[in-house]
C-alpha atoms as a PDB file:
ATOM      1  CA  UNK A   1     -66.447  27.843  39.385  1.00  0.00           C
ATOM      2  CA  UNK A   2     -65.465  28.912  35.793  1.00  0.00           C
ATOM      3  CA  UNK A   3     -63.054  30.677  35.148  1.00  0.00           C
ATOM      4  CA  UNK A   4     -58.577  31.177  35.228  1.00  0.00           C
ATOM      5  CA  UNK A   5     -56.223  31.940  38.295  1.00  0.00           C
ATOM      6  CA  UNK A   6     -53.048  33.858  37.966  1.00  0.00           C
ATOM      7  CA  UNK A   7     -51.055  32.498  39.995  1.00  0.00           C
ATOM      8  CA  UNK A   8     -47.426  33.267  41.102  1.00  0.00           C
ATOM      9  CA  UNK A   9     -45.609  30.006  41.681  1.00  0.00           C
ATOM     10  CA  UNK A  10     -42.847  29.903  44.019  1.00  0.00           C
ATOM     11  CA  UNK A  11     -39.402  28.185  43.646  1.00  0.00           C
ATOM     12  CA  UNK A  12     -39.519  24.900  44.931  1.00  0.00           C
ATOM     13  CA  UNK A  13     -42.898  24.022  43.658  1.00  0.00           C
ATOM     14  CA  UNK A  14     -44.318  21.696  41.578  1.00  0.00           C
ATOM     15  CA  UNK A  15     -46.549  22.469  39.162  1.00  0.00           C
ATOM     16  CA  UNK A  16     -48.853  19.982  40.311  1.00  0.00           C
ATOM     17  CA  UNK A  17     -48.182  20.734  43.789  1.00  0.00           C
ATOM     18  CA  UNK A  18     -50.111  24.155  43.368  1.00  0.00           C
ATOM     19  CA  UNK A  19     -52.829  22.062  41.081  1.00  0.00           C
ATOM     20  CA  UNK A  20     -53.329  20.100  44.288  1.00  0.00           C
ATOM     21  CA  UNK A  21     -53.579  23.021  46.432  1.00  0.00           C
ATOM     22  CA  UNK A  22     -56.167  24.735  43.867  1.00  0.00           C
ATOM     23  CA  UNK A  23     -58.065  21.282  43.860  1.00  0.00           C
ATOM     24  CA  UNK A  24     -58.851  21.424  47.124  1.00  0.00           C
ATOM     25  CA  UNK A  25     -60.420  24.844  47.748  1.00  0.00           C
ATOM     26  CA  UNK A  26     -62.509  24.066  44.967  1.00  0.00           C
ATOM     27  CA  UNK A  27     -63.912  20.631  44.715  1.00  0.00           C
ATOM     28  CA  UNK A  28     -65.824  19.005  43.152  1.00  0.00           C
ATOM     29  CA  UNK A  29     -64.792  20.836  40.238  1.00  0.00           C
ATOM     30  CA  UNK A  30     -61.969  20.353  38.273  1.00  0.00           C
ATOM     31  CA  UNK A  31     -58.537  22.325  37.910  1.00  0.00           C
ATOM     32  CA  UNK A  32     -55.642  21.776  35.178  1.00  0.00           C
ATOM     33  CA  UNK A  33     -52.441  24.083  35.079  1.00  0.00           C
ATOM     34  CA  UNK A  34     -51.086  25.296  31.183  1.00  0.00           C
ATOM     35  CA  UNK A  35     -48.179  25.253  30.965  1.00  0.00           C
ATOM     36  CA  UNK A  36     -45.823  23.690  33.208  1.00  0.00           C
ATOM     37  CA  UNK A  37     -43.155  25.407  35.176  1.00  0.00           C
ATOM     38  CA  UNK A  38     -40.244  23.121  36.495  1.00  0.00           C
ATOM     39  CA  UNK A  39     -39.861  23.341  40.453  1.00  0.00           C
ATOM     40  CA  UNK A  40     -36.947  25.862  40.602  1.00  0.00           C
ATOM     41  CA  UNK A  41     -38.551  28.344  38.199  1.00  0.00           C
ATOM     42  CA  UNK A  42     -40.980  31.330  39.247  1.00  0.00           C
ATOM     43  CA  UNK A  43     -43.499  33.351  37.772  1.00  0.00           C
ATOM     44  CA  UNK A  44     -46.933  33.338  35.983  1.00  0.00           C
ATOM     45  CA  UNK A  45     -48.870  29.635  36.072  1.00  0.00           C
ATOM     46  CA  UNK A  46     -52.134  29.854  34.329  1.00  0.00           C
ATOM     47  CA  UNK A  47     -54.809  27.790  36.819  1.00  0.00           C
ATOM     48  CA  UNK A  48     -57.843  26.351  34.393  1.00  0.00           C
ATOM     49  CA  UNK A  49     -60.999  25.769  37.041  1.00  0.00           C
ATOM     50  CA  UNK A  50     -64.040  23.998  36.312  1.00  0.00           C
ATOM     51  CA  UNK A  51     -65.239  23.944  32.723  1.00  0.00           C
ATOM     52  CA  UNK A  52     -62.607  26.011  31.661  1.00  0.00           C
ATOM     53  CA  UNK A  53     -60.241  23.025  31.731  1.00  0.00           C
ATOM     54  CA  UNK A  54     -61.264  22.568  28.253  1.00  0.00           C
ATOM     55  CA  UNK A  55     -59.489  25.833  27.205  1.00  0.00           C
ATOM     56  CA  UNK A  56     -56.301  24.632  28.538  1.00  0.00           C
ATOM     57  CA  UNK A  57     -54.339  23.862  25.035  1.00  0.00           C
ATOM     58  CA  UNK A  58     -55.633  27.544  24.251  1.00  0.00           C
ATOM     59  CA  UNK A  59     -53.974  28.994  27.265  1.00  0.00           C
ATOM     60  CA  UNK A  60     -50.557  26.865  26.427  1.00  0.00           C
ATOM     61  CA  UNK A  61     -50.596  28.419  22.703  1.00  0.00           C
ATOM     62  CA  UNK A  62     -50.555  32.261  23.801  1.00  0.00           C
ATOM     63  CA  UNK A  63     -47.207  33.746  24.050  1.00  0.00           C
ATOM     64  CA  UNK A  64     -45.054  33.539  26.688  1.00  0.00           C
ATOM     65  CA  UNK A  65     -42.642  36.414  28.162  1.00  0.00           C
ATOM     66  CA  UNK A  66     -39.730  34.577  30.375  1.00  0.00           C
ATOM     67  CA  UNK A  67     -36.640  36.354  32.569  1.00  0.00           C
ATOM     68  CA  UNK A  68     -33.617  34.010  32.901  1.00  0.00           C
ATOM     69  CA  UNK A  69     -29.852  33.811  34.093  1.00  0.00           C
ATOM     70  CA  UNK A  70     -27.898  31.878  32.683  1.00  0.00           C
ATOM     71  CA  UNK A  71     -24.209  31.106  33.625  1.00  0.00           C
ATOM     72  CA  UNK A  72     -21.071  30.333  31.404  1.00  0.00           C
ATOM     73  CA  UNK A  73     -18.666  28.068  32.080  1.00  0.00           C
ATOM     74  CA  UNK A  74     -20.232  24.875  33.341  1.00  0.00           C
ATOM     75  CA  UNK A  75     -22.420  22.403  31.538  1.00  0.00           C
ATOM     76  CA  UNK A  76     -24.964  20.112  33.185  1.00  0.00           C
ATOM     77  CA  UNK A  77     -27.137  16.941  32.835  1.00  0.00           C
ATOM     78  CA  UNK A  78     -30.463  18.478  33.556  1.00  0.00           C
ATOM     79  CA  UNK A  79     -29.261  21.959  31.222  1.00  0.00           C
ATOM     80  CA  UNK A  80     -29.773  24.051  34.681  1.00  0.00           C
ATOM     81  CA  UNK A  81     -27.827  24.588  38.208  1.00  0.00           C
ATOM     82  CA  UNK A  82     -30.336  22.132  39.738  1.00  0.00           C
ATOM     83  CA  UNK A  83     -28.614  18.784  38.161  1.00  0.00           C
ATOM     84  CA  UNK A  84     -24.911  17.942  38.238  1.00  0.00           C
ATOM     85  CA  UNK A  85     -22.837  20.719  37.418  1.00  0.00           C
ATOM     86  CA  UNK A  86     -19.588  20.410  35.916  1.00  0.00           C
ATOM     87  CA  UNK A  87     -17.156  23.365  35.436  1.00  0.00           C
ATOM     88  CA  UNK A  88     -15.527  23.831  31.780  1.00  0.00           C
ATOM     89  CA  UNK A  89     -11.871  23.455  32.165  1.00  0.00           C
ATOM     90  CA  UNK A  90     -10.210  27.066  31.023  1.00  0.00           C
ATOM     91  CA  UNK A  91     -13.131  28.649  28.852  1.00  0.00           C
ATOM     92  CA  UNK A  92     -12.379  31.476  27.014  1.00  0.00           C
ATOM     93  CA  UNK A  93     -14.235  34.525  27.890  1.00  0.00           C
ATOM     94  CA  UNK A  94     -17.437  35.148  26.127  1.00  0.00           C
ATOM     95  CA  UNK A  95     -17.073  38.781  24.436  1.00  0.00           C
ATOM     96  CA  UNK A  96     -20.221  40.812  24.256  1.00  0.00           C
ATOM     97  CA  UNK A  97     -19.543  41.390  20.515  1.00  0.00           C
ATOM     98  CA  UNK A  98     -19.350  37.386  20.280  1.00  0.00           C
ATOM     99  CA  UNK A  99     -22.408  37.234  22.508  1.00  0.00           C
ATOM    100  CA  UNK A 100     -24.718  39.250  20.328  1.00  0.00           C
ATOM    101  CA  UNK A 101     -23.661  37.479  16.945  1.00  0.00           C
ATOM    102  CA  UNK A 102     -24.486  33.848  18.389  1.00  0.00           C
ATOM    103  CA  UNK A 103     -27.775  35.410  20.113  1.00  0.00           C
ATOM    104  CA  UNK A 104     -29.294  36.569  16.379  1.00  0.00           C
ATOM    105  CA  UNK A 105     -28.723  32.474  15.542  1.00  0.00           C
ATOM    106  CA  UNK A 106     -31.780  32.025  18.305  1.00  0.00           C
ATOM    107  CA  UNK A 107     -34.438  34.417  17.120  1.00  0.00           C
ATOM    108  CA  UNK A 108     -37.742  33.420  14.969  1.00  0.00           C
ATOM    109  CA  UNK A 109     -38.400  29.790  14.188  1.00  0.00           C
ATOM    110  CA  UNK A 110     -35.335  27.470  15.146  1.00  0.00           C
ATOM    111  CA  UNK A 111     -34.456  23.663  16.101  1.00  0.00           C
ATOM    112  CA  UNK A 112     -34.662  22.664  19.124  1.00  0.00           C
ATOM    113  CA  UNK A 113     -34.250  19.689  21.113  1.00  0.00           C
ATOM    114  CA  UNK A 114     -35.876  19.208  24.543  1.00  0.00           C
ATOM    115  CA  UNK A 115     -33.369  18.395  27.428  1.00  0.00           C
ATOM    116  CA  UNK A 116     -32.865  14.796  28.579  1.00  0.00           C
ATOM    117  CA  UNK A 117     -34.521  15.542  32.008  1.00  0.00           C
ATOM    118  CA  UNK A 118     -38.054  16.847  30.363  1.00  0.00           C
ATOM    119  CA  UNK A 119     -41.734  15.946  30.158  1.00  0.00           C
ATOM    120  CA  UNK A 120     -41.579  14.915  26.593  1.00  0.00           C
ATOM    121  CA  UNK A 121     -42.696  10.831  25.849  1.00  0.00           C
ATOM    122  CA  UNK A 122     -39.888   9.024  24.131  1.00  0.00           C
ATOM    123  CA  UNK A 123     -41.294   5.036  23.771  1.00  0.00           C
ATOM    124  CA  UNK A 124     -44.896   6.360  25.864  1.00  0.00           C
ATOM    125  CA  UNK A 125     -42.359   7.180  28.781  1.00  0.00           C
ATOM    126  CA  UNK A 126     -41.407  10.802  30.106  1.00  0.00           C
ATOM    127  CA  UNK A 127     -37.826  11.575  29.207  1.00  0.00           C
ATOM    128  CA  UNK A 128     -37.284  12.644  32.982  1.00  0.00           C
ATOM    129  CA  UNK A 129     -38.140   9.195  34.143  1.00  0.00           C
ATOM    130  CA  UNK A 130     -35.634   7.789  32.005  1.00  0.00           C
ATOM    131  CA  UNK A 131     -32.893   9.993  32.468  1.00  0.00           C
ATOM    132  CA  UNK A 132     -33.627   9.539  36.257  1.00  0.00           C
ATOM    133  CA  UNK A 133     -32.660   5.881  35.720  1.00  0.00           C
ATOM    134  CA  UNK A 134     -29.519   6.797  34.190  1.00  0.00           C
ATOM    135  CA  UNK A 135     -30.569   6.030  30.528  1.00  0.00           C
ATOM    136  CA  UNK A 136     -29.734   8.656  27.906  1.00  0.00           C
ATOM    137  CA  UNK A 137     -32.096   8.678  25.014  1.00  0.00           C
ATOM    138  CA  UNK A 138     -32.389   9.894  22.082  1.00  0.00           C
ATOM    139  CA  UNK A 139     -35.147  13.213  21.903  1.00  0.00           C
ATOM    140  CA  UNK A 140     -36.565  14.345  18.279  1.00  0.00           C
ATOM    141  CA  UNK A 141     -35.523  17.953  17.967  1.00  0.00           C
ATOM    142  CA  UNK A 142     -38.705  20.151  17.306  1.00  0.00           C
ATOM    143  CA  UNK A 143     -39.736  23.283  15.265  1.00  0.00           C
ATOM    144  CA  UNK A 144     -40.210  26.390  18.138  1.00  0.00           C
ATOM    145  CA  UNK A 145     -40.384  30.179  17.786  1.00  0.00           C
ATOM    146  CA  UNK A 146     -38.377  32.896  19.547  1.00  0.00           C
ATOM    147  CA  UNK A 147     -40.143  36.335  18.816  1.00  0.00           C
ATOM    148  CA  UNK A 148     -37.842  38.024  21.090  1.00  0.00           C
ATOM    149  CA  UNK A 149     -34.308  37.612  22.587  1.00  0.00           C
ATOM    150  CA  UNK A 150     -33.155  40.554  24.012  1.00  0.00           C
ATOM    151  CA  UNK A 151     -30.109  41.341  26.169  1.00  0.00           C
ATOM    152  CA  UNK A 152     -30.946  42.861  30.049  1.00  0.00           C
ATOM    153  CA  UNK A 153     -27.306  42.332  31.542  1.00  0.00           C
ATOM    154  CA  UNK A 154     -24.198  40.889  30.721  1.00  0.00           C
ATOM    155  CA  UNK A 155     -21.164  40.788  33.114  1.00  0.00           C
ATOM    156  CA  UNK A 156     -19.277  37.196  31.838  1.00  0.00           C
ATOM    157  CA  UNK A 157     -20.083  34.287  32.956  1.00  0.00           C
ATOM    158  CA  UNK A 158     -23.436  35.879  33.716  1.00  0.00           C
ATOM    159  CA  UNK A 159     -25.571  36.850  31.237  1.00  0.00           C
ATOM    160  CA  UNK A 160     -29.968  37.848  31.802  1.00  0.00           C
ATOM    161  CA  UNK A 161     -32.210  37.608  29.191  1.00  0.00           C
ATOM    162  CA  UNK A 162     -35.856  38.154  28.409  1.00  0.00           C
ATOM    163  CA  UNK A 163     -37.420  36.138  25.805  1.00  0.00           C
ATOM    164  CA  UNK A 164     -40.359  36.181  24.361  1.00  0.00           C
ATOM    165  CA  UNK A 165     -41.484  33.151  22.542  1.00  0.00           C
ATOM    166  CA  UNK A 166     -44.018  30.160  21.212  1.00  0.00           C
ATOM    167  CA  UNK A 167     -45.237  27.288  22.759  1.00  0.00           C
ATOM    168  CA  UNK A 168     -43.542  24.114  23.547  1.00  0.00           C
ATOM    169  CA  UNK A 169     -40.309  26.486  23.605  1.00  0.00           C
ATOM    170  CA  UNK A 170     -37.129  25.601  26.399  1.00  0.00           C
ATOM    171  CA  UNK A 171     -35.218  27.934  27.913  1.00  0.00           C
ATOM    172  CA  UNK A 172     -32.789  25.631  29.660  1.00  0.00           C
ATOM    173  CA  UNK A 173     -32.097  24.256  25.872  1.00  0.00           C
ATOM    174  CA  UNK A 174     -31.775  27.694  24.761  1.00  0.00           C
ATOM    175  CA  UNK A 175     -28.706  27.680  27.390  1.00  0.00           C
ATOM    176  CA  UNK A 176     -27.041  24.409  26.438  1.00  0.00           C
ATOM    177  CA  UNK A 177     -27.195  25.335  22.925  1.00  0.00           C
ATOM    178  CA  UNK A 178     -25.705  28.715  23.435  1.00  0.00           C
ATOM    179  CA  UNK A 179     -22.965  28.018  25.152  1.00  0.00           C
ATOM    180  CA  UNK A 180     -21.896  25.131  22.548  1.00  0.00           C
ATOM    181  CA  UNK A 181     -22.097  27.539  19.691  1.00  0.00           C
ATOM    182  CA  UNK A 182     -19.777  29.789  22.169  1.00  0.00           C
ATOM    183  CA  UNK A 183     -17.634  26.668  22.902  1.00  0.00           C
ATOM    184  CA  UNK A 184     -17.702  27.509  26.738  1.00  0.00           C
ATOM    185  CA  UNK A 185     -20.910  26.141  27.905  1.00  0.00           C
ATOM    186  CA  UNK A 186     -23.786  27.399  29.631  1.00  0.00           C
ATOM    187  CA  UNK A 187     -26.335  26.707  32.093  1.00  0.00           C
ATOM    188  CA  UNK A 188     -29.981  27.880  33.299  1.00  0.00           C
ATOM    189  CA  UNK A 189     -29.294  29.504  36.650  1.00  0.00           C
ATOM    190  CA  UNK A 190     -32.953  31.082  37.238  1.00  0.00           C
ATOM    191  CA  UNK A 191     -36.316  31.415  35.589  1.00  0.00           C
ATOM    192  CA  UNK A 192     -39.349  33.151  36.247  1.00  0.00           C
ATOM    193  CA  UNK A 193     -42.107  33.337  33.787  1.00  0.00           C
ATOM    194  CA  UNK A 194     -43.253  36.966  33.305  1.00  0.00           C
ATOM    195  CA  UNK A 195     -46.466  36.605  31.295  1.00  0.00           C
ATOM    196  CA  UNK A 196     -48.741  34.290  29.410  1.00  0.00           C
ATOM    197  CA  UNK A 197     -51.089  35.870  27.057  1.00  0.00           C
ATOM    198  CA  UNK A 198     -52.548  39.107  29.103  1.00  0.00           C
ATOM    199  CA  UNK A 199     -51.875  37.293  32.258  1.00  0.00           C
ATOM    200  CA  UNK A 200     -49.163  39.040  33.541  1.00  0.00           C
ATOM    201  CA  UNK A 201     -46.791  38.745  36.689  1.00  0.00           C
ATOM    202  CA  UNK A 202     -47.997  42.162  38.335  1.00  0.00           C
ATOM    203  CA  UNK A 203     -51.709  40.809  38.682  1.00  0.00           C
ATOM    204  CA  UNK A 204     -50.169  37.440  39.554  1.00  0.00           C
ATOM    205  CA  UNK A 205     -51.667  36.058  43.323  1.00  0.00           C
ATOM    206  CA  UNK A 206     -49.924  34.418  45.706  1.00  0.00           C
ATOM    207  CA  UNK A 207     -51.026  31.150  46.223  1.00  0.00           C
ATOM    208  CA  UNK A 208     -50.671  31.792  50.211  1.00  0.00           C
ATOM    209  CA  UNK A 209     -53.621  34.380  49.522  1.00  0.00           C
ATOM    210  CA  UNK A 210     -55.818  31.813  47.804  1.00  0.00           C
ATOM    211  CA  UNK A 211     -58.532  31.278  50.206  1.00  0.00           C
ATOM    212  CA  UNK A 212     -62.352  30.105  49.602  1.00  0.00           C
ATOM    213  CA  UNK A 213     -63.248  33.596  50.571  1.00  0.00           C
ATOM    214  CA  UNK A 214     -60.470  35.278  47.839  1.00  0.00           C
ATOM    215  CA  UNK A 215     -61.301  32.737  45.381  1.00  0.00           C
ATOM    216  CA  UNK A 216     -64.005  34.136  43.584  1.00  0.00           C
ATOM    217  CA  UNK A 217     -62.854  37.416  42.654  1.00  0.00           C
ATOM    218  CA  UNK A 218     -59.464  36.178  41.951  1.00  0.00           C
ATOM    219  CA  UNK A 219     -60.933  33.820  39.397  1.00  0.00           C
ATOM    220  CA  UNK A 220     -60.488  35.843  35.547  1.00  0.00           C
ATOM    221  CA  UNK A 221     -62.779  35.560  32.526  1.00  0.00           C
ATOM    222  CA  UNK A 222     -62.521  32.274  30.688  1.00  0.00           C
ATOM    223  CA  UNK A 223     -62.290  34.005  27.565  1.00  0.00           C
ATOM    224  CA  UNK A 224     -59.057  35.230  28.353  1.00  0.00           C
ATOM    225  CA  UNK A 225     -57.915  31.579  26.587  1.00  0.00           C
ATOM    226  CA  UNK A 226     -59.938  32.690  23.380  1.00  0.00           C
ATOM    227  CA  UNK A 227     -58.225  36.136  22.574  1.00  0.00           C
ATOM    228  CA  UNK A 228     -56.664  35.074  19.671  1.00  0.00           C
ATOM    229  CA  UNK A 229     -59.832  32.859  18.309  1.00  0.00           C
ATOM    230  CA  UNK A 230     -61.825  34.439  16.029  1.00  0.00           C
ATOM    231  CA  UNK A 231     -64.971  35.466  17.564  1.00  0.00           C
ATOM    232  CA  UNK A 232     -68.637  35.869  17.123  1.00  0.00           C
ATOM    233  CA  UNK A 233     -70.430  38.408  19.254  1.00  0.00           C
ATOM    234  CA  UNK A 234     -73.980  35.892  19.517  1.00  0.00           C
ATOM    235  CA  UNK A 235     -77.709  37.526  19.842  1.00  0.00           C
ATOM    236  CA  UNK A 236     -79.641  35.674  23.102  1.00  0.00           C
ATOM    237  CA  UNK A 237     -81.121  33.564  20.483  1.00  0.00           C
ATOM    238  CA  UNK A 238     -78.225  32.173  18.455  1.00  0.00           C
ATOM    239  CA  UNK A 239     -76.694  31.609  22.322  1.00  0.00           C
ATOM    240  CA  UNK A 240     -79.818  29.329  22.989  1.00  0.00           C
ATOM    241  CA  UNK A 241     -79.472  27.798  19.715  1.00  0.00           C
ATOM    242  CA  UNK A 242     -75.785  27.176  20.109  1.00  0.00           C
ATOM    243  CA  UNK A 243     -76.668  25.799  24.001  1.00  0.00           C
ATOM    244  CA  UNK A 244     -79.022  23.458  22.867  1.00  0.00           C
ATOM    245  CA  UNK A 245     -77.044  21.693  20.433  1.00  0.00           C
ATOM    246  CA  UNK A 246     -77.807  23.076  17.235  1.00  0.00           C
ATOM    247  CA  UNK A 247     -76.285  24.417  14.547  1.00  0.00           C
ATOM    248  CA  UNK A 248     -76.379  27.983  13.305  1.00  0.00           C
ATOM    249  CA  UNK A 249     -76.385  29.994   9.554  1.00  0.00           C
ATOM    250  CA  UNK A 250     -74.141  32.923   9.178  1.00  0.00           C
ATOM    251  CA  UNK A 251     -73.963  35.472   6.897  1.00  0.00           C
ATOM    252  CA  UNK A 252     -72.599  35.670   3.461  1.00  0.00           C
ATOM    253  CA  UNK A 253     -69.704  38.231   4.388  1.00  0.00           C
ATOM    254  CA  UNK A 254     -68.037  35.264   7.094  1.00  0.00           C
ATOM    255  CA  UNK A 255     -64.546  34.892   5.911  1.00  0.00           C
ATOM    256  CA  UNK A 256     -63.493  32.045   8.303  1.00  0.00           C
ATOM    257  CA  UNK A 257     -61.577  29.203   7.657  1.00  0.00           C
ATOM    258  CA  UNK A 258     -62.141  25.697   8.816  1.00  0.00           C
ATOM    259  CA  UNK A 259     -58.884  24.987  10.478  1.00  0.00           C
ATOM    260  CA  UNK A 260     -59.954  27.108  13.650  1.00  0.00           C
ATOM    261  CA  UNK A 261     -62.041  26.849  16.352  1.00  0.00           C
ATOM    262  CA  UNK A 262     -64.537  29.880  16.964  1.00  0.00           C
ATOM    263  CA  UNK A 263     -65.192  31.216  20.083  1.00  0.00           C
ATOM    264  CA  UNK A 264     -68.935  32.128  20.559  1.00  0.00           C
ATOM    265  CA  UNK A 265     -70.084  35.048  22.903  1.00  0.00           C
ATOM    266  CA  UNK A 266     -73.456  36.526  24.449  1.00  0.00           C
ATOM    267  CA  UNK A 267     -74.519  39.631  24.595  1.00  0.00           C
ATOM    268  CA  UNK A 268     -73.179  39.999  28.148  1.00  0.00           C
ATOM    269  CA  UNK A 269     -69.610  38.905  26.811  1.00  0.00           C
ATOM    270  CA  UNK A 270     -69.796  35.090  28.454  1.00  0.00           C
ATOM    271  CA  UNK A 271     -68.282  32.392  26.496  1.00  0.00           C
ATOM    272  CA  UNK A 272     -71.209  30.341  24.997  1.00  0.00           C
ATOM    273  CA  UNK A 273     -68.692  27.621  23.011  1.00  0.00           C
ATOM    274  CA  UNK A 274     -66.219  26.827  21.057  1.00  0.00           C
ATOM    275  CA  UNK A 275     -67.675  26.056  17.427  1.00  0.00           C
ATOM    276  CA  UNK A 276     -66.518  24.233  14.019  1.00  0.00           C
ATOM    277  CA  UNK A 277     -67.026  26.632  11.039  1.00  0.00           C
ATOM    278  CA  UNK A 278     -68.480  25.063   7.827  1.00  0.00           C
ATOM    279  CA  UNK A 279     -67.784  26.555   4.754  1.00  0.00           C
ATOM    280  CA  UNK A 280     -69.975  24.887   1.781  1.00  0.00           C
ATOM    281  CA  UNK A 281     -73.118  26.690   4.064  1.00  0.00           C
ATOM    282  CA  UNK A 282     -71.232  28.936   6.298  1.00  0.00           C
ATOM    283  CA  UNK A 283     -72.900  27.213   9.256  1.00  0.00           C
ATOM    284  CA  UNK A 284     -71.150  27.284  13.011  1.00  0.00           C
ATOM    285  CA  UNK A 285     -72.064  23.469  14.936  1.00  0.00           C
ATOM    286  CA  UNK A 286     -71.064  24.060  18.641  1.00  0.00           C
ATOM    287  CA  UNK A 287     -68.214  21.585  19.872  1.00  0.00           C
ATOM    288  CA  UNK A 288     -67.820  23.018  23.154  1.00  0.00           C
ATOM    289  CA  UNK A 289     -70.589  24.033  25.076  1.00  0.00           C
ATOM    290  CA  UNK A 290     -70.516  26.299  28.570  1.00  0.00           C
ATOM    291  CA  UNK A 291     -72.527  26.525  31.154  1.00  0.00           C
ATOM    292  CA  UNK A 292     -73.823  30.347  31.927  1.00  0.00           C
ATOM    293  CA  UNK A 293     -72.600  32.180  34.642  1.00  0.00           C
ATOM    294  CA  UNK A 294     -75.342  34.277  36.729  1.00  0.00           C
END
C-alpha cells in the first residue's frame, strides 16, 4: 500500500471522517489527507497511504483549482452560510463594473487573514476551538497567492468564481474581505475543490466505491507529490546505493540548489527517495527512503 487516492468528498464530511474510512480498508498502514476541506465543502481530497504519508506537505504545496458561491448582503461569524448569518441592513447593489475593479485587488500575492473559526494555532490552540467558546482572538494575517480569479456568473447578491491559487490560501476570507472592500458584505455559500496538482475532480472516486477489492487500482503513483521536485532519473545501481543509505556523486553539469529536496527515480519510474543536494561535491545523501513496489 503506497501510493495517493483521489477522492471526492461529500458535503457533510469531515476530512478526517473519510481518513477514518480510508484507515480502515487499509490497516496496518497508515493514511494522512493534504489538505483539508471543511465539512460543507466538496471536491478533490488528496488521500496519502502507507509510506507516501511522508509526501503529504508536497501534495499541500501543488496548486489548487476551487469553484465557489458566494452571497452579498449578509456577513457571518464563521465567513460562510454554515455559522450565524446576519443580513446587511439596505446594501447597495454591487455593480459588475464595481465587482471587477475590487476583484483585480485579490489576484497574485496578497494579505490575508485566516477566519476566526479555522485550523490555525493561536497560543498552541486551534482558532476553531476558541471561537467555539465564544472567544475572539486575534489571527496573524499571512502572505498567500491567487494565480487566478476569474468571474463564471454574476447575478447580485450571487456571484461564482473559480480560483486558482497557493497553499495555505482561504476562500471563505476571500469572501469576507470582498464584500468589506464593497461595503455590503459577503459570505461563502458553497465550495468544491476542483483540482490539486494533476489530481483532478473528473478522475475523483467516490468514497462509497472504495472497497478492498477497488482499492488497488484506485491507488495513483506516489510521485504524483514530486512533479514539481527536481528529479533524477537513477541507474539500478545508484537506486541500490541510494536504498542502502549511502550517498551518491553527480556530475559536473548538476545545477541544483540546496534549498530543495530531490526526488530520486528507477529505471522503472518508482520513487526511490527524497534526497539533500550538496553543492561543495555535488553529492545527493538520501533523506527519504521507499520501499520498492513489485
Amino acid at each position: 500500500m503506497f501510493g495517493l487516492l483521489n477522492i471526492n468528498k461529500m458535503a457533510g464530511l469531515t476530512s478526517r471522517q473519510v481518513v477514518n474510512r480510508v484507515q480502515r480498508l487499509v490497516r496496518p498502514a497508515k493514511v494522512g489527507h493534504a489538505g483539508t476541506l471543511d465539512p460543507m465543502a466538496t471536491g478533490v481530497l488528496i488521500v496519502c497511504v502507507g509510506p507516501a504519508t511522508k509526501l503529504i506537505s508536497l501534495v499541500q504545496q501543488q496548486s489548487k483549482v476551487y469553484r465557489s458561491e458566494f452571497v452579498f448582503g449578509q456577513t457571518s461569524n464563521t465567513d460562510d452560510s454554515t455559522g450565524y448569518v446576519l443580513d446587511v441592513l439596505d446594501p447597495e447593489p454591487v455593480t459588475r463594473q464595481q465587482l471587477d475593479e475590487s476583484l483585480h485587488r485579490f489576484r497574485g500575492e496578497i494579505s490575508q487573514t485566516p477566519p476566526q473559526f479555522s485550523a490555525v494555532k493561536v497560543n498552541g490552540q486551534r482558532a476553531y476551538k476558541l471561537a467555539r467558546q465564544g472567544q475572539s482572538v486575534e489571527i496573524r494575517a499571512k502572505t498567500v497567492r491567487i494565480d487566478r480569479l476569474e468571474t463564471i456568473h454574476f447575478e447580485y447578491p450571487r456571484l461564482q468564481l473559480e480560483i486558482e491559487c497557493g497553499s495555505g490560501t482561504y476562500i471563505r476570507s476571500i469572501a469576507r474581505d470582498l464584500g468589506r472592500l464593497l461595503g455590503c458584505g459577503a459570505v461563502m455559500s458553497q465550495l468544491e475543490r476542483t483540482r490539486i496538482g494533476d489530481c483532478a475532480i473528473d478522475d475523483a472516486l467516490n468514497l462509497d466505491d472504495l472497497t478492498p477489492e477497488t482499492l488497488s487500482n484506485a491507488l495513483l503513483p506516489p510521485t504524483l507529490a514530486t512533479r514539481e521536485l527536481p528529479c533524477l532519473n537513477a541507474s539500478q545501481s545508484q537506486c541500490e546505493r541510494l536504498r542502502n543509505g549511502q550517498w551518491l556523486s553527480l556530475d559536473p553539469q548538476t545545477d541544483w540548489t540546496e534549498d530543495r529536496p530531490i526526488a530520486v527515480l528507477s529505471p522503472d519510474g518508482q520513487l526511490v527517495c527524497l534526497a539533500s543536494y550538496r553543492e561543495r561535491d555535488r553529492s545527493l545523501a538520501p533523506k527519504q527512503v521507499f520501499p520498492a513496489v513489485s
